[in-house]
Protein backbone atom coordinates (compact mmCIF):
# COMPACT_ATOMS: atom_id res chain seq x y z
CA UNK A 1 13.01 -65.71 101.07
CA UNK A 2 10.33 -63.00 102.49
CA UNK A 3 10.92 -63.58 105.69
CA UNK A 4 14.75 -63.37 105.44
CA UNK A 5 14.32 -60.36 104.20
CA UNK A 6 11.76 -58.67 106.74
CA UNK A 7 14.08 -59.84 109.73
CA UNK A 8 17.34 -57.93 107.45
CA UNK A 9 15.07 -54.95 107.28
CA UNK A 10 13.61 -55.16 110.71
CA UNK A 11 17.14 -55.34 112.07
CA UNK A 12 18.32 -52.70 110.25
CA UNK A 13 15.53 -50.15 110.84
CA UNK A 14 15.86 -50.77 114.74
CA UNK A 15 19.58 -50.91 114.99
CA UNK A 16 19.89 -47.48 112.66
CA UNK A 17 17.35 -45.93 115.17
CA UNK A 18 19.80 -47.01 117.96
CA UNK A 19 22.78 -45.96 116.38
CA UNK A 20 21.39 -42.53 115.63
CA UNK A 21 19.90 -41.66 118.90
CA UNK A 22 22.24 -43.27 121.01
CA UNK A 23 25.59 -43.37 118.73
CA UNK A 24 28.61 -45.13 119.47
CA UNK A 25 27.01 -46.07 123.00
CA UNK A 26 24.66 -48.88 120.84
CA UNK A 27 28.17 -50.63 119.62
CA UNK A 28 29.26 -51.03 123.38
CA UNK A 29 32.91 -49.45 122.48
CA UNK A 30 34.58 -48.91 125.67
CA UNK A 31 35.22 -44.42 125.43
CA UNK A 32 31.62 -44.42 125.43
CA UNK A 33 30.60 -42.63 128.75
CA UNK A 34 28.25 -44.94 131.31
CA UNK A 35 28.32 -48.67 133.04
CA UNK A 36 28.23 -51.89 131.47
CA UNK A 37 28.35 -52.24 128.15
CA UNK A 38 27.97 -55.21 125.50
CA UNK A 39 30.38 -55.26 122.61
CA UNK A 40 28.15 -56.13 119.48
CA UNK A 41 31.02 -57.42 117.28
CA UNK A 42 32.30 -60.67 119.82
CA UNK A 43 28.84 -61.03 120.73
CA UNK A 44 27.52 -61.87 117.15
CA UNK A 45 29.99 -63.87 116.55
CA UNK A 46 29.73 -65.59 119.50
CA UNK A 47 25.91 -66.27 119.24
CA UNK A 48 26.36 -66.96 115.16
CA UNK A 49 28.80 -69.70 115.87
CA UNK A 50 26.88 -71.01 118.52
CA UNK A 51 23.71 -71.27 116.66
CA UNK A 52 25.38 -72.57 113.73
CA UNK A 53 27.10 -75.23 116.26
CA UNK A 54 23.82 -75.98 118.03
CA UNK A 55 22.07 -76.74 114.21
CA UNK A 56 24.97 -78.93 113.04
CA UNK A 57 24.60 -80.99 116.46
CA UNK A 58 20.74 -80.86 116.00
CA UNK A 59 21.19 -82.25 112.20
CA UNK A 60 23.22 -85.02 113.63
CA UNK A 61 20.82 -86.25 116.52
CA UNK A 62 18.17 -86.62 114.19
CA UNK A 63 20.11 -88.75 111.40
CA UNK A 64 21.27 -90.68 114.56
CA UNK A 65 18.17 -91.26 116.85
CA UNK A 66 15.38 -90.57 113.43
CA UNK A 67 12.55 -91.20 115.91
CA UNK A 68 13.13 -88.58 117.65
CA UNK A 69 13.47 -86.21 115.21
CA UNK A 70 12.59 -82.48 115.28
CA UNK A 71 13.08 -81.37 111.25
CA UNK A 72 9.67 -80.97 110.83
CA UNK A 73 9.49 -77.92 113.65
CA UNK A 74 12.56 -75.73 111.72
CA UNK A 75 10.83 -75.65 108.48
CA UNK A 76 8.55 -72.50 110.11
CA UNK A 77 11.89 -71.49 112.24
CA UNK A 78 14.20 -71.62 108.72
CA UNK A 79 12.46 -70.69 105.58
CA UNK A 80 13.44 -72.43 102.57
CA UNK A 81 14.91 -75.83 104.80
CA UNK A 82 13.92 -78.95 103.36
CA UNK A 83 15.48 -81.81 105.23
CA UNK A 84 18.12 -83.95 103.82
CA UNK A 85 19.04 -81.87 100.34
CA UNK A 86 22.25 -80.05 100.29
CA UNK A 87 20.55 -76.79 99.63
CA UNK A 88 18.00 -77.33 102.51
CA UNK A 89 21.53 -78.03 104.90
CA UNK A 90 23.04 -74.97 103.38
CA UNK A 91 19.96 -72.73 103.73
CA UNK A 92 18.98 -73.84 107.37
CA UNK A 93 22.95 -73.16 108.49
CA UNK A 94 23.48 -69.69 106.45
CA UNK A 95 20.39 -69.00 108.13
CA UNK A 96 21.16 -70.36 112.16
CA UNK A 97 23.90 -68.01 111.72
CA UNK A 98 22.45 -64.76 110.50
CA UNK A 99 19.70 -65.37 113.19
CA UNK A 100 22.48 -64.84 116.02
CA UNK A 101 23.91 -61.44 114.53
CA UNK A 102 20.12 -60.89 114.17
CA UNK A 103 20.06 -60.93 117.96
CA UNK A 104 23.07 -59.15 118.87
CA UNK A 105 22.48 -56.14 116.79
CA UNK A 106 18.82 -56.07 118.44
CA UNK A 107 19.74 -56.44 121.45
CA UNK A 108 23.05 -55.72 122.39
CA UNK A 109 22.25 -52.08 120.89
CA UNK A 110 19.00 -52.13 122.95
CA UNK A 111 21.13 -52.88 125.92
CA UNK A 112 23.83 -50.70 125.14
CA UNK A 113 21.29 -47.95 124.72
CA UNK A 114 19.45 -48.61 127.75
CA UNK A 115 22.61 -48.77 129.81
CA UNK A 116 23.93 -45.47 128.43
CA UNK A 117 20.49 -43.69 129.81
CA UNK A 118 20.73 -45.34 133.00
CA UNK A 119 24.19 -44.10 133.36
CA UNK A 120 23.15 -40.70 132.28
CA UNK A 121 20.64 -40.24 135.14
């Protein structure tokens, strides 16, 4: 549970730096003055679902082709997944999808914010 809760905070630290230096620039809406910009809000969900997508596929492979397995590798990538309990499922898919808004907030807002002094130059 630790490190679920140093990636929140770690997120949250960096992305209120963003937002307050850079404001509404770091969410990619579209009045905000420069070039290209990333909305945050389509791009978490987009890389949430697809990391939730990519785990259920993952789970499947291995139940189908056991030899080739890889369960043993997200136990240090998902904390708290134990393979083949319903919690363990639960844990390792709540947690596939927090990791992609975990990105997007990161960096979409670093891109956002790096685009918006590019096009202030």
């Amino acid at each position: 549970m630790t490190p679920i809760l140093y990636f929140a905070a770690v997120a949250a630290l960096l992305f209120l730096a963003l937002r307050l230096t850079c404001g509404d620039c770091v969410m990619g809406k579209p009045g905000a003055a420069g070039g290209a910009r990333l909305p945050i809000v389509p791009l978490g969900w987009a890389l949430s679902l697809f990391l939730a997508l990519t785990y259920l596929v993952c789970i499947g492979f291995d139940l189908i082709f056991p030899g080739y397995a890889m369960y043993q590798s997200w136990a240090g990538l998902l904390p708290g997944f134990v393979w083949l309990t319903p919690a363990g499922f639960t844990i390792g898919l709540v947690e596939s999808f927090l990791y992609g808004w975990y990105a997007a907030l990161l960096f979409g807002g670093i891109f956002n914010a790096i685009a918006n002094r590019g096009a202030k130059a």
